[in-house]
C-alpha atoms as a PDB file:
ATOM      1  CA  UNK A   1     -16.840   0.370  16.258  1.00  0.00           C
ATOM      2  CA  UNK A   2     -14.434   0.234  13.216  1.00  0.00           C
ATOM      3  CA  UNK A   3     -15.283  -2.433  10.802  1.00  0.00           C
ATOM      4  CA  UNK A   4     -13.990  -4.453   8.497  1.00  0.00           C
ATOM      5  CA  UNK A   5     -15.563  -5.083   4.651  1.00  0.00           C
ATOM      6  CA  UNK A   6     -17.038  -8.591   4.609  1.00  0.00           C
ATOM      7  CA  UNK A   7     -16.290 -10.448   1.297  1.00  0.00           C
ATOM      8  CA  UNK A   8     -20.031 -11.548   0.779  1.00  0.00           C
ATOM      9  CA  UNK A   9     -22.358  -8.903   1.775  1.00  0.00           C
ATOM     10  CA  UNK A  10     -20.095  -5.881   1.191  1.00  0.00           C
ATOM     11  CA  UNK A  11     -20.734  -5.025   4.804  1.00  0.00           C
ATOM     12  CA  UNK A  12     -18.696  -4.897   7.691  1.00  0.00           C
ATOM     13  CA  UNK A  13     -17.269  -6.660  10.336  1.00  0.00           C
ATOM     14  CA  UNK A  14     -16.548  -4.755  13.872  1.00  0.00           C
ATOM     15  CA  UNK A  15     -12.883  -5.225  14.981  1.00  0.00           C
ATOM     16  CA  UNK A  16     -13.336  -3.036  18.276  1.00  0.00           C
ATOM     17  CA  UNK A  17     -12.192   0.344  17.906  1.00  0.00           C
ATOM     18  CA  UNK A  18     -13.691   3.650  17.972  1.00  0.00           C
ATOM     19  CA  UNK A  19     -13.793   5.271  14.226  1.00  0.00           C
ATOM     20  CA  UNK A  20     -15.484   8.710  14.979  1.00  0.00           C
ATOM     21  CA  UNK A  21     -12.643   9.166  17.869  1.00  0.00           C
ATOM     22  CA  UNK A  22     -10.092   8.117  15.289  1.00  0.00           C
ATOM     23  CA  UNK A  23     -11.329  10.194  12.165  1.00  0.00           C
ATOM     24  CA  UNK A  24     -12.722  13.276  14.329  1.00  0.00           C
ATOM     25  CA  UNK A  25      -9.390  14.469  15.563  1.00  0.00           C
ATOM     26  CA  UNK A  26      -7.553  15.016  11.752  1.00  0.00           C
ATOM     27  CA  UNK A  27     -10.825  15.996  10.026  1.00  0.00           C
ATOM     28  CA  UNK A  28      -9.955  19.820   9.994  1.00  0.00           C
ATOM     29  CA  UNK A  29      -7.134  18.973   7.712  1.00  0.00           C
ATOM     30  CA  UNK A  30      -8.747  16.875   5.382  1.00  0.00           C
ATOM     31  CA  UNK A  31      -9.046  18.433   1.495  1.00  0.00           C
ATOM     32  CA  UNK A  32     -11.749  20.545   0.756  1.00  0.00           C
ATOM     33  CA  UNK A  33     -10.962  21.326  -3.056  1.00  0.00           C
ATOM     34  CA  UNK A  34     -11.791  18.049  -4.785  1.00  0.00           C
ATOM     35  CA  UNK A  35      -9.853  20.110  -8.111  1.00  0.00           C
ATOM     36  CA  UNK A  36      -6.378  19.748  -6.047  1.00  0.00           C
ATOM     37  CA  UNK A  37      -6.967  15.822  -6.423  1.00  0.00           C
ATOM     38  CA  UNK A  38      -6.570  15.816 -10.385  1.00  0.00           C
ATOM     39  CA  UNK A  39      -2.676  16.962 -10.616  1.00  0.00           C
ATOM     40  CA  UNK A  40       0.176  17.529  -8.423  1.00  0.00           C
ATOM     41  CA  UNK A  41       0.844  15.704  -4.992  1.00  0.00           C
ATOM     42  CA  UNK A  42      -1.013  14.752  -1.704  1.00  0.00           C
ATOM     43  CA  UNK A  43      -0.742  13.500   1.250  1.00  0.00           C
ATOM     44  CA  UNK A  44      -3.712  10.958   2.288  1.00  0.00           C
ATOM     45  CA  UNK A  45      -4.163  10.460   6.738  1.00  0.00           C
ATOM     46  CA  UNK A  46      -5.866   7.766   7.982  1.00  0.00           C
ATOM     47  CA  UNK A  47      -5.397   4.157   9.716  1.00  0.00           C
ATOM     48  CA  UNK A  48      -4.779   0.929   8.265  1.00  0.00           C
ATOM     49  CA  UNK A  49      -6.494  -2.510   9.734  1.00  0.00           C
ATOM     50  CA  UNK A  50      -5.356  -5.986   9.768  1.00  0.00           C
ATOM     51  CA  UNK A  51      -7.604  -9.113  10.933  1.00  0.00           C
ATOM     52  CA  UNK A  52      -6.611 -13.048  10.699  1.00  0.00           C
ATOM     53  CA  UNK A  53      -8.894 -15.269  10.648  1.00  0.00           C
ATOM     54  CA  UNK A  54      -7.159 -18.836  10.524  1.00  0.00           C
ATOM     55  CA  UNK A  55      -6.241 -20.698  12.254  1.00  0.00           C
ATOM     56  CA  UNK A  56      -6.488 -18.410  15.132  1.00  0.00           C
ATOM     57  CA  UNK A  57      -8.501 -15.171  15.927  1.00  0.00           C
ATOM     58  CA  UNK A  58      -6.131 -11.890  15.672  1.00  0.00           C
ATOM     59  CA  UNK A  59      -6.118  -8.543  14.670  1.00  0.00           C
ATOM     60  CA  UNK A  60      -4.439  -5.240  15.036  1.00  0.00           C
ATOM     61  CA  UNK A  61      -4.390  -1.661  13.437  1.00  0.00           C
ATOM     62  CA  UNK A  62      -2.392   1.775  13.600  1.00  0.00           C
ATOM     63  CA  UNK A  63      -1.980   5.074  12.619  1.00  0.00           C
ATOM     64  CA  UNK A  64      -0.301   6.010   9.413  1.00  0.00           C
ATOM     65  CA  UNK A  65      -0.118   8.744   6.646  1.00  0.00           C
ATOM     66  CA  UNK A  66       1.343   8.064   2.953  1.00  0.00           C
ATOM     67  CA  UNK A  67       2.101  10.231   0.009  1.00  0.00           C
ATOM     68  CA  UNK A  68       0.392   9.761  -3.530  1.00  0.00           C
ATOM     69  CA  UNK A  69       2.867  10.875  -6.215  1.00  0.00           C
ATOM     70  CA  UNK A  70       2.275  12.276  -9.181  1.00  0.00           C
ATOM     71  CA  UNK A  71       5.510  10.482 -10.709  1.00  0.00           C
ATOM     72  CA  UNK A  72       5.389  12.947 -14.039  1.00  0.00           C
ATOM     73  CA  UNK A  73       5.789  16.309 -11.504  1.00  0.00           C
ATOM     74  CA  UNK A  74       6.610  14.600  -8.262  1.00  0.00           C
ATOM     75  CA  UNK A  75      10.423  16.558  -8.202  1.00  0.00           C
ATOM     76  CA  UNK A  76       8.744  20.017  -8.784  1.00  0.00           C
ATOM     77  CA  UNK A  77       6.022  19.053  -5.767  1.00  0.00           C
ATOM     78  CA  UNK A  78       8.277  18.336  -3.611  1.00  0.00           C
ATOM     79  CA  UNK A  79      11.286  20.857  -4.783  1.00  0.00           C
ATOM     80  CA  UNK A  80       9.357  23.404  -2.363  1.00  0.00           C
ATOM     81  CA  UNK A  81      10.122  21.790   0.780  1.00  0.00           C
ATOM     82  CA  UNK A  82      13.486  21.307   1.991  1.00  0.00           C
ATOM     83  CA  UNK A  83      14.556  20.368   4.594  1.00  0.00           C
ATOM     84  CA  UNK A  84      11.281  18.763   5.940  1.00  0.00           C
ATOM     85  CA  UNK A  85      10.582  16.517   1.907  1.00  0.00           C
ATOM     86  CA  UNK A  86      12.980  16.205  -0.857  1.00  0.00           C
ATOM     87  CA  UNK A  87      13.526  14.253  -3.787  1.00  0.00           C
ATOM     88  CA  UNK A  88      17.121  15.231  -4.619  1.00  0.00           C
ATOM     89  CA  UNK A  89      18.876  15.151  -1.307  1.00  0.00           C
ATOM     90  CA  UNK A  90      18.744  12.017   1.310  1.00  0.00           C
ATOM     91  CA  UNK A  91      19.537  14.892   3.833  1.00  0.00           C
ATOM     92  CA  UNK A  92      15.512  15.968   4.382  1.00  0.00           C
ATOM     93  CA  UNK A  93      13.146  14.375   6.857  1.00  0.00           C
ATOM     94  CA  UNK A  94      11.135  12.870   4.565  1.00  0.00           C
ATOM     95  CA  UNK A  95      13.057  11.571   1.140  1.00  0.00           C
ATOM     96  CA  UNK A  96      11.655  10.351  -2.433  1.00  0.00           C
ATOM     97  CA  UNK A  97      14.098   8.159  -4.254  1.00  0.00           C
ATOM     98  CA  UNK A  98      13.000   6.108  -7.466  1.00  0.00           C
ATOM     99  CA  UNK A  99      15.459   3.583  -6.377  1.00  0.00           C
ATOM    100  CA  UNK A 100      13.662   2.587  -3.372  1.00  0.00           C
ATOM    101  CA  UNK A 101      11.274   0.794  -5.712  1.00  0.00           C
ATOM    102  CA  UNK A 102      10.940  -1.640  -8.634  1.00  0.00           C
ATOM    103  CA  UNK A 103      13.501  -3.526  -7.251  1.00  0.00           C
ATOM    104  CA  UNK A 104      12.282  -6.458  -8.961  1.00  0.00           C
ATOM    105  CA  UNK A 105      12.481  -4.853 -11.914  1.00  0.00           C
ATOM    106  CA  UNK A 106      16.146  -3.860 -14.023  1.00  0.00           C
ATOM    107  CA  UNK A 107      15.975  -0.451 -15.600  1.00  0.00           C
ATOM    108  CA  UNK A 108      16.308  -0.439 -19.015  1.00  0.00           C
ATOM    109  CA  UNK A 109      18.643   2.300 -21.540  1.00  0.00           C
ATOM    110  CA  UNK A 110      15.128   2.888 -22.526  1.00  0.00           C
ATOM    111  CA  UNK A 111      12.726   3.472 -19.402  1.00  0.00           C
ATOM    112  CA  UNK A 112      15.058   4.919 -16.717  1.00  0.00           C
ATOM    113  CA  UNK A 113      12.831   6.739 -14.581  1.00  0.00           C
ATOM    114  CA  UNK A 114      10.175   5.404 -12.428  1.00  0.00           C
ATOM    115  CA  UNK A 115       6.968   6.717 -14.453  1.00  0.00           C
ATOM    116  CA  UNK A 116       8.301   5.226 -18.040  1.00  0.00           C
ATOM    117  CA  UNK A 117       9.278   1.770 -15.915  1.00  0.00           C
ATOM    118  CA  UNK A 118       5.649   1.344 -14.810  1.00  0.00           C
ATOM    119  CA  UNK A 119       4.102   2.046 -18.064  1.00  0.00           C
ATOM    120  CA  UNK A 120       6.525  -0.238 -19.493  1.00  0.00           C
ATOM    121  CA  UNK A 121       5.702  -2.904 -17.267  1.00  0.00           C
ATOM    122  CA  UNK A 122       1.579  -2.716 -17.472  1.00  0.00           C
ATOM    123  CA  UNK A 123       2.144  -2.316 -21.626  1.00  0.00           C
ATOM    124  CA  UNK A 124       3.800  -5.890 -20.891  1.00  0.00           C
ATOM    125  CA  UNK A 125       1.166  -7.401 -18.520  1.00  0.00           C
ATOM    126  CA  UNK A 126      -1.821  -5.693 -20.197  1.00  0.00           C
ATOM    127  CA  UNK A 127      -1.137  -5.207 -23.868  1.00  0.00           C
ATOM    128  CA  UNK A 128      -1.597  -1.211 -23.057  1.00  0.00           C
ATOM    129  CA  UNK A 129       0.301   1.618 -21.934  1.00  0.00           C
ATOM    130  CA  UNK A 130      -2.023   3.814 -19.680  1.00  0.00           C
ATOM    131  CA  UNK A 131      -2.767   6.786 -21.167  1.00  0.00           C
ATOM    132  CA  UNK A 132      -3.097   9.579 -18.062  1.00  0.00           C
ATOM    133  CA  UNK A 133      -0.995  10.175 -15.029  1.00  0.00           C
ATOM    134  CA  UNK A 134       0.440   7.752 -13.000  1.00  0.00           C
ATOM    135  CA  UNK A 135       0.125   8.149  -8.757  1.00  0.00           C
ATOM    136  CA  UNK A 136       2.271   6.481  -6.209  1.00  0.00           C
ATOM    137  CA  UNK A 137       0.476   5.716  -2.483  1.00  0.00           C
ATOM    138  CA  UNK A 138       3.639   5.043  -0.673  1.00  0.00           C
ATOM    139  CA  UNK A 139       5.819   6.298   2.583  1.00  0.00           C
ATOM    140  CA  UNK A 140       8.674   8.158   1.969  1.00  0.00           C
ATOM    141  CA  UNK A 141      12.392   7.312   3.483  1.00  0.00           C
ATOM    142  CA  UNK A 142      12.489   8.838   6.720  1.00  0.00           C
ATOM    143  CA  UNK A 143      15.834   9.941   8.817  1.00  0.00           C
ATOM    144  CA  UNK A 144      16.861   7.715   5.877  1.00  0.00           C
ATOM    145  CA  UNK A 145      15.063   4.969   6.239  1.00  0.00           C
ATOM    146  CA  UNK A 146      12.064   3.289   3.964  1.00  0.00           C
ATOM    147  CA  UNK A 147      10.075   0.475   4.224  1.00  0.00           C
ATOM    148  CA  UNK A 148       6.350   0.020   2.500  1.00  0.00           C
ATOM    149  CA  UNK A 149       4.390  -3.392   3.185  1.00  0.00           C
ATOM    150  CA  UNK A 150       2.674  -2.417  -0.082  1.00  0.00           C
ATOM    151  CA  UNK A 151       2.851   0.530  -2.704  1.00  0.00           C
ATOM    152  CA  UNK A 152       0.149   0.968  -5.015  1.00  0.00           C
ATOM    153  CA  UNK A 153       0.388   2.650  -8.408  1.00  0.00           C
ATOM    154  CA  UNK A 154      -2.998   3.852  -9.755  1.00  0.00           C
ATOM    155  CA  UNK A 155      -2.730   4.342 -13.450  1.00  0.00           C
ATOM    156  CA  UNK A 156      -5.296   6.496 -15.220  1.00  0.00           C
ATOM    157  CA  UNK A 157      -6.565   6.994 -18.300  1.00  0.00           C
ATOM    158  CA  UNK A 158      -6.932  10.636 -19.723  1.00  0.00           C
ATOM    159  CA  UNK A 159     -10.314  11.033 -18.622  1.00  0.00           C
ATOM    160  CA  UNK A 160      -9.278  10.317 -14.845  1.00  0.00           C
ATOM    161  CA  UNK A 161     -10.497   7.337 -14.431  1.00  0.00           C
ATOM    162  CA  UNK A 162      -8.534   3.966 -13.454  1.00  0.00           C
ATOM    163  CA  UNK A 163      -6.881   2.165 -15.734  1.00  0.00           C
ATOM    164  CA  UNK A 164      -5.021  -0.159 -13.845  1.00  0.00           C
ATOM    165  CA  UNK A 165      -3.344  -0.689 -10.198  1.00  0.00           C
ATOM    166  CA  UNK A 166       0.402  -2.078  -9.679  1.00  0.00           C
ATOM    167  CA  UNK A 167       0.255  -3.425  -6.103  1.00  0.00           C
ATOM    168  CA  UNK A 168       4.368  -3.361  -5.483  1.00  0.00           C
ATOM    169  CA  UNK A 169       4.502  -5.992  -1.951  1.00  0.00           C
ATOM    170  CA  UNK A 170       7.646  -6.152   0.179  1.00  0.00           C
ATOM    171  CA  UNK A 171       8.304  -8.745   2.371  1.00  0.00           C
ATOM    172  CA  UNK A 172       9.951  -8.654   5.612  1.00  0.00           C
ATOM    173  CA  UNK A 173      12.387  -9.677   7.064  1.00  0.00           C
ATOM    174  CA  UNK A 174      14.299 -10.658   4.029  1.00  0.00           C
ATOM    175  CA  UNK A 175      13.729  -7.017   1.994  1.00  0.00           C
ATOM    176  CA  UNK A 176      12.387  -8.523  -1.689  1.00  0.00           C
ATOM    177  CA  UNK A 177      10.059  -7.002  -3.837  1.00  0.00           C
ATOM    178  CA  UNK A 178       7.209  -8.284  -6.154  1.00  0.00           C
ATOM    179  CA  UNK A 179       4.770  -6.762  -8.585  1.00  0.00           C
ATOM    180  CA  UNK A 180       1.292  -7.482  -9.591  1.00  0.00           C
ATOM    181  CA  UNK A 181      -0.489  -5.580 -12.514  1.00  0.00           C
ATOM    182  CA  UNK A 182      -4.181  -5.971 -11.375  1.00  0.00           C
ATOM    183  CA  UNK A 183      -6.239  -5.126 -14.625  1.00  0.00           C
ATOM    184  CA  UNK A 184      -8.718  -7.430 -16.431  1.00  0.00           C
ATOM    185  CA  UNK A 185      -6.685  -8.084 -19.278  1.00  0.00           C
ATOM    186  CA  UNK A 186      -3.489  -8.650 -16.647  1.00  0.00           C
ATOM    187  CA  UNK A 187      -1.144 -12.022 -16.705  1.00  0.00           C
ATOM    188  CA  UNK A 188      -1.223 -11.634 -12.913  1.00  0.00           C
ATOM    189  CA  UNK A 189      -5.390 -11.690 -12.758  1.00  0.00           C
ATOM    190  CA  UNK A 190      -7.356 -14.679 -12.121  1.00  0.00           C
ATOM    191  CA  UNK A 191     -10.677 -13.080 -12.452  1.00  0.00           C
ATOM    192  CA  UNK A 192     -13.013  -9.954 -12.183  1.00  0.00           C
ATOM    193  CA  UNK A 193     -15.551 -10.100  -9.348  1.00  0.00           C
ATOM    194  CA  UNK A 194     -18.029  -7.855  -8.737  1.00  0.00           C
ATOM    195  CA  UNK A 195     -17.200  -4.837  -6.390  1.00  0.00           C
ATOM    196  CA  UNK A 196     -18.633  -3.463  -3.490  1.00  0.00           C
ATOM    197  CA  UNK A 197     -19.250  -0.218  -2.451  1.00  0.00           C
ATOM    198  CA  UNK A 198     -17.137   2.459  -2.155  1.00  0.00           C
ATOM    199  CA  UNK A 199     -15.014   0.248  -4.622  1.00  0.00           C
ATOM    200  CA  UNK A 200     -15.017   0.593  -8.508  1.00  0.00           C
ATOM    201  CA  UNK A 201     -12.702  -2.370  -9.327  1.00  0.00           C
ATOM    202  CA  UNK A 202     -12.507  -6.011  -6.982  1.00  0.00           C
ATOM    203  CA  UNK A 203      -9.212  -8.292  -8.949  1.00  0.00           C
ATOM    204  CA  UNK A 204      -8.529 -12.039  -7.700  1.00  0.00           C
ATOM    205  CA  UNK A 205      -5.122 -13.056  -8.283  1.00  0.00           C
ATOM    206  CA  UNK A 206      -2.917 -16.059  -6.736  1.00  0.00           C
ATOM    207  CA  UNK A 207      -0.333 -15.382  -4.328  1.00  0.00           C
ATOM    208  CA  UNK A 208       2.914 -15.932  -6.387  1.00  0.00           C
ATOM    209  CA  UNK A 209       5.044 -14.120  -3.408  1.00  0.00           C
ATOM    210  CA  UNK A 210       6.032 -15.101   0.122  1.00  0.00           C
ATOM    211  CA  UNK A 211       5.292 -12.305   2.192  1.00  0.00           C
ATOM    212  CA  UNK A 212       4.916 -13.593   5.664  1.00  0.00           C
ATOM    213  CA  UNK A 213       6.716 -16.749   7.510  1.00  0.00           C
ATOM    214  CA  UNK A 214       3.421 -17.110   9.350  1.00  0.00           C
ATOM    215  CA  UNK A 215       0.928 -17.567   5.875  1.00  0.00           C
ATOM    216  CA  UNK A 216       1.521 -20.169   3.136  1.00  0.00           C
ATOM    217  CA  UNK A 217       1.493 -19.986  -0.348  1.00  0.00           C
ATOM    218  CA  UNK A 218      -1.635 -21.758  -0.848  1.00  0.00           C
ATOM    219  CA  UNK A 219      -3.977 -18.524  -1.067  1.00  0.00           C
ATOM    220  CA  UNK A 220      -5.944 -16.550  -3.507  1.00  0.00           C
ATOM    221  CA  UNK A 221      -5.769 -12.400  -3.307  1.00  0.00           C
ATOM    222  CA  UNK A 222      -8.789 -10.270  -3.826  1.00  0.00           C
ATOM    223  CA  UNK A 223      -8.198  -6.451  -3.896  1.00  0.00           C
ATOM    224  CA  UNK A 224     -10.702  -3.889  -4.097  1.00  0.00           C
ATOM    225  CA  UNK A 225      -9.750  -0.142  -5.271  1.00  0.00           C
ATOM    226  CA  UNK A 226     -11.501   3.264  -6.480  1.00  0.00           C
ATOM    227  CA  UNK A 227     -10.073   5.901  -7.846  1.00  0.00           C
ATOM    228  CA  UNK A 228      -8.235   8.077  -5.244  1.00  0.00           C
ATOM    229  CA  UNK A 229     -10.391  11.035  -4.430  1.00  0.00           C
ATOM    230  CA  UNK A 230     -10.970  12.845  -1.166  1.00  0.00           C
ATOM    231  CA  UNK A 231     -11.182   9.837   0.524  1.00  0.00           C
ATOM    232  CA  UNK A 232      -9.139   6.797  -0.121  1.00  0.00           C
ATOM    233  CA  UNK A 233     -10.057   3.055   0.672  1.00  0.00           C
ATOM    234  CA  UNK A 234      -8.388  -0.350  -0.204  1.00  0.00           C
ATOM    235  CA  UNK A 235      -9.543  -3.562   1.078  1.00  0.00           C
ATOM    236  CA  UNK A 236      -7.068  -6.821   0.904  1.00  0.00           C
ATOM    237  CA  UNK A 237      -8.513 -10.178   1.371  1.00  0.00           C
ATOM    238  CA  UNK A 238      -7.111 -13.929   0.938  1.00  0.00           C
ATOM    239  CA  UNK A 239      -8.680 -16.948   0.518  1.00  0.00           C
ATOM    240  CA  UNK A 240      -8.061 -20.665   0.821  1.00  0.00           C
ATOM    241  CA  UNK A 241     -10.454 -23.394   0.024  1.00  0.00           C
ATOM    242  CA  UNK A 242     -13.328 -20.966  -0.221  1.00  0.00           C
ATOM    243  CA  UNK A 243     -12.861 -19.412   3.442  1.00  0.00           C
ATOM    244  CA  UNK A 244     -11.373 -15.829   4.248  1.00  0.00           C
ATOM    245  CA  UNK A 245      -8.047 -16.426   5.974  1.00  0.00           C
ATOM    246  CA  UNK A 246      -7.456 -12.733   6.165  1.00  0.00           C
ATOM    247  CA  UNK A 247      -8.402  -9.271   5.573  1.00  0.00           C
ATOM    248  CA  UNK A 248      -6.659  -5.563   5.577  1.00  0.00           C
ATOM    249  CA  UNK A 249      -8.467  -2.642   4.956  1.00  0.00           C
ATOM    250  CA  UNK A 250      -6.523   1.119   4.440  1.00  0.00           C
ATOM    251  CA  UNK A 251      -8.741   4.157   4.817  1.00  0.00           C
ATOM    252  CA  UNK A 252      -7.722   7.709   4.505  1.00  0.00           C
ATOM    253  CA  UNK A 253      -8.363  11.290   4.028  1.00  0.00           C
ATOM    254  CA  UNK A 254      -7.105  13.860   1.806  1.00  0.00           C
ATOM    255  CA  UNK A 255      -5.232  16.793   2.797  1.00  0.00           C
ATOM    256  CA  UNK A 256      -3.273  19.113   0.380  1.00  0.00           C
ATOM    257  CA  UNK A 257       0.668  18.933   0.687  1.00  0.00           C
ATOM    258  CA  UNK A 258       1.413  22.213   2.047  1.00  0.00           C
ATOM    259  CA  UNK A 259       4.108  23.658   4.941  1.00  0.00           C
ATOM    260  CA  UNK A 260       1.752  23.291   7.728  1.00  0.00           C
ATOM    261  CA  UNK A 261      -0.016  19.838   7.391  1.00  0.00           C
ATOM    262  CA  UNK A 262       3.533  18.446   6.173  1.00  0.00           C
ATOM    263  CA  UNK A 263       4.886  19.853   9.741  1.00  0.00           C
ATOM    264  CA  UNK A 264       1.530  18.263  11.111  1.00  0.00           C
ATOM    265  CA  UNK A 265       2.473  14.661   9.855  1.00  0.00           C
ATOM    266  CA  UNK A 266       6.083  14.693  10.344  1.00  0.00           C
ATOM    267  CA  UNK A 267       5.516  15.650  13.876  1.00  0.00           C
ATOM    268  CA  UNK A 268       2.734  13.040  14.793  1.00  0.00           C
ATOM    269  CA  UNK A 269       4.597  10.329  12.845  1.00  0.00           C
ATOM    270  CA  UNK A 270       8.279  11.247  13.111  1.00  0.00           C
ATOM    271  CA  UNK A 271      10.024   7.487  12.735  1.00  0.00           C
ATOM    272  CA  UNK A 272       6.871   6.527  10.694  1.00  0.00           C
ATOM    273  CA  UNK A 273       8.796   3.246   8.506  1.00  0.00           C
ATOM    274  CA  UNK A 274      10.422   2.114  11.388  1.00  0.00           C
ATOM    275  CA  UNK A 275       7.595   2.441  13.290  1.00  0.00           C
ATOM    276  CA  UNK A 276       5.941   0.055  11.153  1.00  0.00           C
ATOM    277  CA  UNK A 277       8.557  -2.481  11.073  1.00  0.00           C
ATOM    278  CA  UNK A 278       8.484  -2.798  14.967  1.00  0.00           C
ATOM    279  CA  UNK A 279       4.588  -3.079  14.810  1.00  0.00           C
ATOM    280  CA  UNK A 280       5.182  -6.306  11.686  1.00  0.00           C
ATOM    281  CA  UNK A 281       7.988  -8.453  13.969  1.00  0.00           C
ATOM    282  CA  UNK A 282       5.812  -7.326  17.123  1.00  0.00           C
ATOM    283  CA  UNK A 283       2.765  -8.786  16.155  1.00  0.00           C
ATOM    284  CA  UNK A 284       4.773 -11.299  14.413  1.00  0.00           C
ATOM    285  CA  UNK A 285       5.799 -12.571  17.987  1.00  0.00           C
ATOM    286  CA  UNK A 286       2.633 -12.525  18.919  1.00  0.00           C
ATOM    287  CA  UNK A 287       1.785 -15.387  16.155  1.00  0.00           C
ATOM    288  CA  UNK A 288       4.682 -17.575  17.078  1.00  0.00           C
ATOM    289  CA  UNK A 289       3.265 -17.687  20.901  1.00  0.00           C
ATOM    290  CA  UNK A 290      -0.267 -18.883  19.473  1.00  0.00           C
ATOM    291  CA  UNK A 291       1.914 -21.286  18.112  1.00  0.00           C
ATOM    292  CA  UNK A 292       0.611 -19.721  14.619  1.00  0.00           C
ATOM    293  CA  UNK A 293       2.559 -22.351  12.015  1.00  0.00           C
ATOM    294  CA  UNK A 294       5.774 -21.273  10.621  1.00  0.00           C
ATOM    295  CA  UNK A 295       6.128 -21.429   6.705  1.00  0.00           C
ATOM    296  CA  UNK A 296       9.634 -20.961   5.688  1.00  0.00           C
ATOM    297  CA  UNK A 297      10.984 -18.758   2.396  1.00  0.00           C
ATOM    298  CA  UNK A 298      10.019 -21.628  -0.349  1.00  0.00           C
ATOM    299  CA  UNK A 299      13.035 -20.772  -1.695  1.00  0.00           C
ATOM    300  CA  UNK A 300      14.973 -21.290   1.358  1.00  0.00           C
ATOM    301  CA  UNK A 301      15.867 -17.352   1.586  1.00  0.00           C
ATOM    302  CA  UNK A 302      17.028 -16.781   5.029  1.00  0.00           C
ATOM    303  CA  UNK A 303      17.571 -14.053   7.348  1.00  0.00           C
ATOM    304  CA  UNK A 304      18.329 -13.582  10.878  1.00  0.00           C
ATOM    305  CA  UNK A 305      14.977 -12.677  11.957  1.00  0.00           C
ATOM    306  CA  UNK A 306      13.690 -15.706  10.430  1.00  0.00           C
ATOM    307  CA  UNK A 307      16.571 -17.760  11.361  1.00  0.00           C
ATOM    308  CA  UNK A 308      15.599 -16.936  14.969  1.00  0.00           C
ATOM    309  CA  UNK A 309      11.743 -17.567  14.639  1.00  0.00           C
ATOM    310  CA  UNK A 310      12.039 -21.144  12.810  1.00  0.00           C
END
């Protein structure tokens, strides 16, 4: 069965459904040069897995690929593939745009472009620019459309190891965008705790941003990273009044960006953001019927989705 990390033990907790089944049928494509992994741009494949623990039992998972971005070369990665991935024109499949993220966040005369705008903002949160590349796990806009739950931003040092993480969380249905810089010297960290293996760094943070009508503010993060390498693995938990309210757990495989595994993904996942917004206000609906408690925008931000649900 496919588990989920437990908190305490570092172990896992089964969530009924078959891993080897799930893993087996990509792993020919998965990288075999670990070199590729230092520059340039990948692709990770793989499944993501939510569980909710209070006040009700519920839990669901999916299918997904994402793209980690070497922001420095990401427009000469990608130049290679048009019309399936592109960075200049919104006419490809698959589309990179810098203004799809940092909304949060105004550009500045003197940090325009998306790599000098995150080192900006950790030398602001952390006291310290990172010093290495910076990588972007995100999706892409596809048929024109984007939507990320979460992007993360690994920033290295020179030596390749991690410096820092920008967790960049959407919220849905009312399309804002917050940042947390998750490093121990970080405004936005509560504390270091001790990680777990495969993980290298475990951050606890409060929640400072509504993300779902159907989970208050009242919660503490915890997110546990490594380094991506051939295999990647994050694990999101929350906490409130010392209990585990809920847990997420992203695990994927490496496979180098190249014609035939970008035709690969493209094909399995064609609609791949909208996809993902129809699996959110799905299993959104299926909260409201437990009668799951409703927790409007505390700033009274509405929409019509949410309109319609409170």
């Amino acid at each position: 069965l496919l588990k989920l990390e437990c908190r305490e033990c570092g172990g896992m907790e089964s969530i009924g459904v078959s891993r080897e089944s799930s893993v087996k049928r990509r792993q020919p494509l998965r990288l075999s040069a670990m070199g590729s992994l230092t520059g340039g741009t990948l692709v990770y494949d793989g499944r993501v897995w939510h569980k909710r623990f209070k006040p009700c039992v519920h839990g669901f998972n999916y299918a997904l690929f994402m793209f980690l971005l070497d922001l420095d070369t990401v427009h000469e990665a990608l130049g290679g593939f048009w019309p399936a991935c592109s960075t200049s024109s919104p006419w490809a499949i698959a589309h990179f745009s810098e203004e799809d993220h940092l909304k949060d966040i105004p550009k500045t005369k003197r940090h325009r472009n998306l790599a000098e705008r995150i080192r900006a903002l950790v030398l602001s949160r952390t006291g310290k620019s990172p010093s290495g590349p910076i990588k972007l796990l995100t999706n892409l806009s596809y048929f024109g459309y984007c939507f990320n739950p979460v992007s993360f931003y690994f920033c290295l040092n020179d030596d390749g190891t991690l410096y820092c993480v920008v967790a960049e969380v959407s919220n849905t249905p009312w399309g804002e965008m917050h940042t947390y810089v998750l490093h121990p010297d970080s405004k936005d960290v509560k504390s270091m705790r001790k990680a777990g293996k495969p993980y290298t760094k475990r951050y606890a943070f409060e929640k400072t941003f509504h993300v779902s009508p159907f989970m208050d503010m009242e919660h503490t993060y915890e997110f546990s990273f490594h380094s991506p390498k051939e295999t990647l693995q994050i694990n999101t938990s929350m906490f409130k009044d010392e209990q585990k309210w809920f847990s997420a757990t992203l695990r994927m495989n490496a496979m180098e960006l190249t014609w035939l595994n970008l035709a690969y993904l493209l094909l399995y996942y064609p609609f791949l953001t909208v996809y993902i917004q129809m699996i959110i206000h799905w299993e959104a609906l299926k909260l409201w019927r437990k009668k799951v408690p409703f927790h409007p925008h505390p700033e009274g931000t509405k929409s019509s989705a949410s309109v319609i649900i409170g």
